[in-house]
C-alpha atoms as a PDB file:
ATOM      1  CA  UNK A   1      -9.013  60.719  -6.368  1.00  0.00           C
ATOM      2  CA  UNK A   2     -10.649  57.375  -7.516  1.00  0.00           C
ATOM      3  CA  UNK A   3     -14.140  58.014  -5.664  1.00  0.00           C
ATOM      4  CA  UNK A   4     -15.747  61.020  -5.805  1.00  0.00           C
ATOM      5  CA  UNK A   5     -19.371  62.074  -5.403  1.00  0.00           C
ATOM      6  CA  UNK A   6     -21.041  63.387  -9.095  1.00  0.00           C
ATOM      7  CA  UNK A   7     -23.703  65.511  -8.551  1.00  0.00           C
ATOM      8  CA  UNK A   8     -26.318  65.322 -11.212  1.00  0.00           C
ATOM      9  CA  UNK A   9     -29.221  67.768 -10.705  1.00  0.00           C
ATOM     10  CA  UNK A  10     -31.349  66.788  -7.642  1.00  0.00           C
ATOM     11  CA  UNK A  11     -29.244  63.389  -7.912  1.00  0.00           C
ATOM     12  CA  UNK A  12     -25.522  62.488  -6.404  1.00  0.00           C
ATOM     13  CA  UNK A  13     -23.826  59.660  -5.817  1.00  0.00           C
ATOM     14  CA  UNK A  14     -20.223  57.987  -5.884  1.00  0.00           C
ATOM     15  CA  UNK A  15     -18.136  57.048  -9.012  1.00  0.00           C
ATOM     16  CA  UNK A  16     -14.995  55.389  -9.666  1.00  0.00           C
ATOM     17  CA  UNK A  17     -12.844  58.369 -11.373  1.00  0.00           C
ATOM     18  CA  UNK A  18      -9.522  57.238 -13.211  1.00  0.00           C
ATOM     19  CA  UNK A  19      -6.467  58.396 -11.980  1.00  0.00           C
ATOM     20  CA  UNK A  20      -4.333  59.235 -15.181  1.00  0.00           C
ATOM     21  CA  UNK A  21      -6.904  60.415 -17.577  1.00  0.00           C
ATOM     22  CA  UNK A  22      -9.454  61.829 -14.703  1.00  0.00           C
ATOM     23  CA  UNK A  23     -12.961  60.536 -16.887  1.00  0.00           C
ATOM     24  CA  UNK A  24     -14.931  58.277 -14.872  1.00  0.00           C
ATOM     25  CA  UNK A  25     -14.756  54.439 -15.295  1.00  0.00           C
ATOM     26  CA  UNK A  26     -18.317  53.328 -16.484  1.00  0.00           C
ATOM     27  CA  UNK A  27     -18.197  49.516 -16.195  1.00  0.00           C
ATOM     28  CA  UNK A  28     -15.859  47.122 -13.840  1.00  0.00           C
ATOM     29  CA  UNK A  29     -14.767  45.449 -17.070  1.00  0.00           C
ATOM     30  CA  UNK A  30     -12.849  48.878 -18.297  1.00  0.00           C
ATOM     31  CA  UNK A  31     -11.054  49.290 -14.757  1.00  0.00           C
ATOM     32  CA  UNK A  32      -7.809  48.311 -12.532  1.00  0.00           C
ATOM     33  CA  UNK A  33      -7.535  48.333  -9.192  1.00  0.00           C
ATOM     34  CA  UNK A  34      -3.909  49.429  -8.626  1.00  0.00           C
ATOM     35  CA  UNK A  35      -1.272  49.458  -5.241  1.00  0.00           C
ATOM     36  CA  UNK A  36       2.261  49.917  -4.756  1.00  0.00           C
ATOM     37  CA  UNK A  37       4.042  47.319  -2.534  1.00  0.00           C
ATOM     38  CA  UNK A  38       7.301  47.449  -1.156  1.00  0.00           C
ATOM     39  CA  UNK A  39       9.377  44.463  -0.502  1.00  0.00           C
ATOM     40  CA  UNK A  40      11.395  45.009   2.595  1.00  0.00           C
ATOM     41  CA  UNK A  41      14.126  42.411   3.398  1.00  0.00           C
ATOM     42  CA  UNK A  42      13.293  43.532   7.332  1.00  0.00           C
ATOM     43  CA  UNK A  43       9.396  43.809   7.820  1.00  0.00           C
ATOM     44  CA  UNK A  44       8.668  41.847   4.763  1.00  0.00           C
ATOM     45  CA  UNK A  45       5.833  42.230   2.247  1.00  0.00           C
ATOM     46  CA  UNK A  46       3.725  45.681   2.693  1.00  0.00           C
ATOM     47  CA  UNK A  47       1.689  48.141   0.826  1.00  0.00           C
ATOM     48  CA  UNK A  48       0.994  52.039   1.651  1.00  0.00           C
ATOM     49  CA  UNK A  49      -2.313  51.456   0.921  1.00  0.00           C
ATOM     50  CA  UNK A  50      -3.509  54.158  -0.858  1.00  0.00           C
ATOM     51  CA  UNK A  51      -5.789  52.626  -3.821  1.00  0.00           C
ATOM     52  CA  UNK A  52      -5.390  53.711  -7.584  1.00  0.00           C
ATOM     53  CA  UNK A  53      -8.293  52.965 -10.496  1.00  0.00           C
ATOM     54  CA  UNK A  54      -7.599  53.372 -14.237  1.00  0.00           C
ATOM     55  CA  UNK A  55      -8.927  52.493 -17.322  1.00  0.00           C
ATOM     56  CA  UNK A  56      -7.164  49.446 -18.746  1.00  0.00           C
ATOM     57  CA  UNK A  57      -6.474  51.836 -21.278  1.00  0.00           C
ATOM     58  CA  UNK A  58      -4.170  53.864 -19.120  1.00  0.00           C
ATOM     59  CA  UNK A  59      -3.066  51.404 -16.682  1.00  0.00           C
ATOM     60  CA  UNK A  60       0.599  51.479 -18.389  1.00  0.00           C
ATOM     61  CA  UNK A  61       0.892  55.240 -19.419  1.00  0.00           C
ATOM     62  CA  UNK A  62      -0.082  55.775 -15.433  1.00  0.00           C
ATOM     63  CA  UNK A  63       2.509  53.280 -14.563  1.00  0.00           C
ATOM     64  CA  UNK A  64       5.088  55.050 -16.666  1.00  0.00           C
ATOM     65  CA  UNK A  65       4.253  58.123 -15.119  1.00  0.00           C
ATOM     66  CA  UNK A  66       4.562  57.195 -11.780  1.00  0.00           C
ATOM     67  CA  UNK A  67       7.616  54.775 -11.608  1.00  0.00           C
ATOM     68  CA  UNK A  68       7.907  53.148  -8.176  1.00  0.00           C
ATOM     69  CA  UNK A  69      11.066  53.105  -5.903  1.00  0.00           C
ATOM     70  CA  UNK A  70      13.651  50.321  -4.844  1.00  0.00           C
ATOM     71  CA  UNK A  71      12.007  47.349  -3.913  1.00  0.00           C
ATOM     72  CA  UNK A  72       8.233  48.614  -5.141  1.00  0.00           C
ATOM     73  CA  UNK A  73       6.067  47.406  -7.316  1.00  0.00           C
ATOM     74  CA  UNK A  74       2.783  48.064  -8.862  1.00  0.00           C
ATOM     75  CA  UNK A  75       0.641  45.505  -8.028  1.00  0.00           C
ATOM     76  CA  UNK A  76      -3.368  45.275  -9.459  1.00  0.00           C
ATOM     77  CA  UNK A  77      -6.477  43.224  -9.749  1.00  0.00           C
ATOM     78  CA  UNK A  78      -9.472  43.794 -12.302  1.00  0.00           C
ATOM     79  CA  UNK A  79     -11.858  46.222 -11.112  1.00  0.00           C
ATOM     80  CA  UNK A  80     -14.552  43.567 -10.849  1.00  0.00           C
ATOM     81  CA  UNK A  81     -12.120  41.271  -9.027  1.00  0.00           C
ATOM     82  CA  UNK A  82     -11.008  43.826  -6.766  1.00  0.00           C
ATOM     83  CA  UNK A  83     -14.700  44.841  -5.597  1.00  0.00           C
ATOM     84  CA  UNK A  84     -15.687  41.159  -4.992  1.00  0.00           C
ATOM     85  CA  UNK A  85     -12.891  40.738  -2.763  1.00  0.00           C
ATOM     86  CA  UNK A  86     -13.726  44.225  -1.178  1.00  0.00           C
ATOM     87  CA  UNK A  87     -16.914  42.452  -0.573  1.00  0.00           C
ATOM     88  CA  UNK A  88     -15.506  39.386   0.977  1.00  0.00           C
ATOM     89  CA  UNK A  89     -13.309  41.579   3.110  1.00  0.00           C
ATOM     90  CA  UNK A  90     -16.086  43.742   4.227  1.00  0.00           C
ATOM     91  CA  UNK A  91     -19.259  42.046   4.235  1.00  0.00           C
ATOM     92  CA  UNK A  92     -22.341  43.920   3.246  1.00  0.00           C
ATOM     93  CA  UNK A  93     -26.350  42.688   3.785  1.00  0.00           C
ATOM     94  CA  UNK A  94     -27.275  42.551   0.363  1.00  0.00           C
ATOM     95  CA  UNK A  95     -31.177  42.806   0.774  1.00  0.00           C
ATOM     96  CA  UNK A  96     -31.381  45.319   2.854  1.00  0.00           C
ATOM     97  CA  UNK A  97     -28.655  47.518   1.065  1.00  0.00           C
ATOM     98  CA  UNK A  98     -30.295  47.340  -1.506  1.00  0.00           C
ATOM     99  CA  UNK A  99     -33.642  48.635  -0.297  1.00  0.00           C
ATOM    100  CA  UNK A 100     -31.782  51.513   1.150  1.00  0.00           C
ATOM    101  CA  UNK A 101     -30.096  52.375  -1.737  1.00  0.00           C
ATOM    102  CA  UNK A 102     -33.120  52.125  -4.332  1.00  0.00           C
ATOM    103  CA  UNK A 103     -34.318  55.023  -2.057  1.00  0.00           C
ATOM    104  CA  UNK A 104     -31.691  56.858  -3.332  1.00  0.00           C
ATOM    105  CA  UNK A 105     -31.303  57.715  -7.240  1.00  0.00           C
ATOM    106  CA  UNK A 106     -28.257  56.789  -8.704  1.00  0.00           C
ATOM    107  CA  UNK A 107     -26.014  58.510 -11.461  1.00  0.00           C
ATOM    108  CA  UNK A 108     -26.398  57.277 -15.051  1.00  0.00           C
END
């Protein structure tokens, strides 16, 4: 489960949990954004879309572990990357997210 709420004390909030090792990814720069996509000489390109996140660190021992089928393939993108197109894909209101979520405390 790559997000989970972390509840510490009278604070919660979501974190990006890695899939193979189950620790939590503390910075964008240790992370991978991982997918499976299936080439399918019928329908074409597709992906199931469920959404992985590892530690660079285990990106290939996770791989290993879960081999994909005929035609798959693991596809990825840098954490970082992957949220700023997240962003691009679903636009957010910067100011005023932010405002809402400094009323909130956040997980150190």
């Amino acid at each position: 489960m790559p997000i989970q709420i972390q509840i510490d004390g009278q604070r919660s909030g979501p974190v990006a949990i890695c899939d193979h090792c189950g620790q939590r990814i503390t910075h964008t720069n240790d992370g991978n954004a991982l997918w499976l996509e299936t080439s399918d000489p019928q329908r074409g390109r597709r992906t199931e879309g469920k959404i992985i996140l590892t530690h660079k660190r285990c990106n290939s021992a996770f791989e290993q572990a879960h081999r994909p089928g005929e035609r798959q393939i693991w596809c990825s993108n840098d954490l970082d990357v992957f949220m700023i197109h997240l962003l691009a894909n679903v636009p957010v209101d910067m100011p005023s997210a932010k405002q809402r979520a400094s009323l909130l405390a956040s997980i150190d």
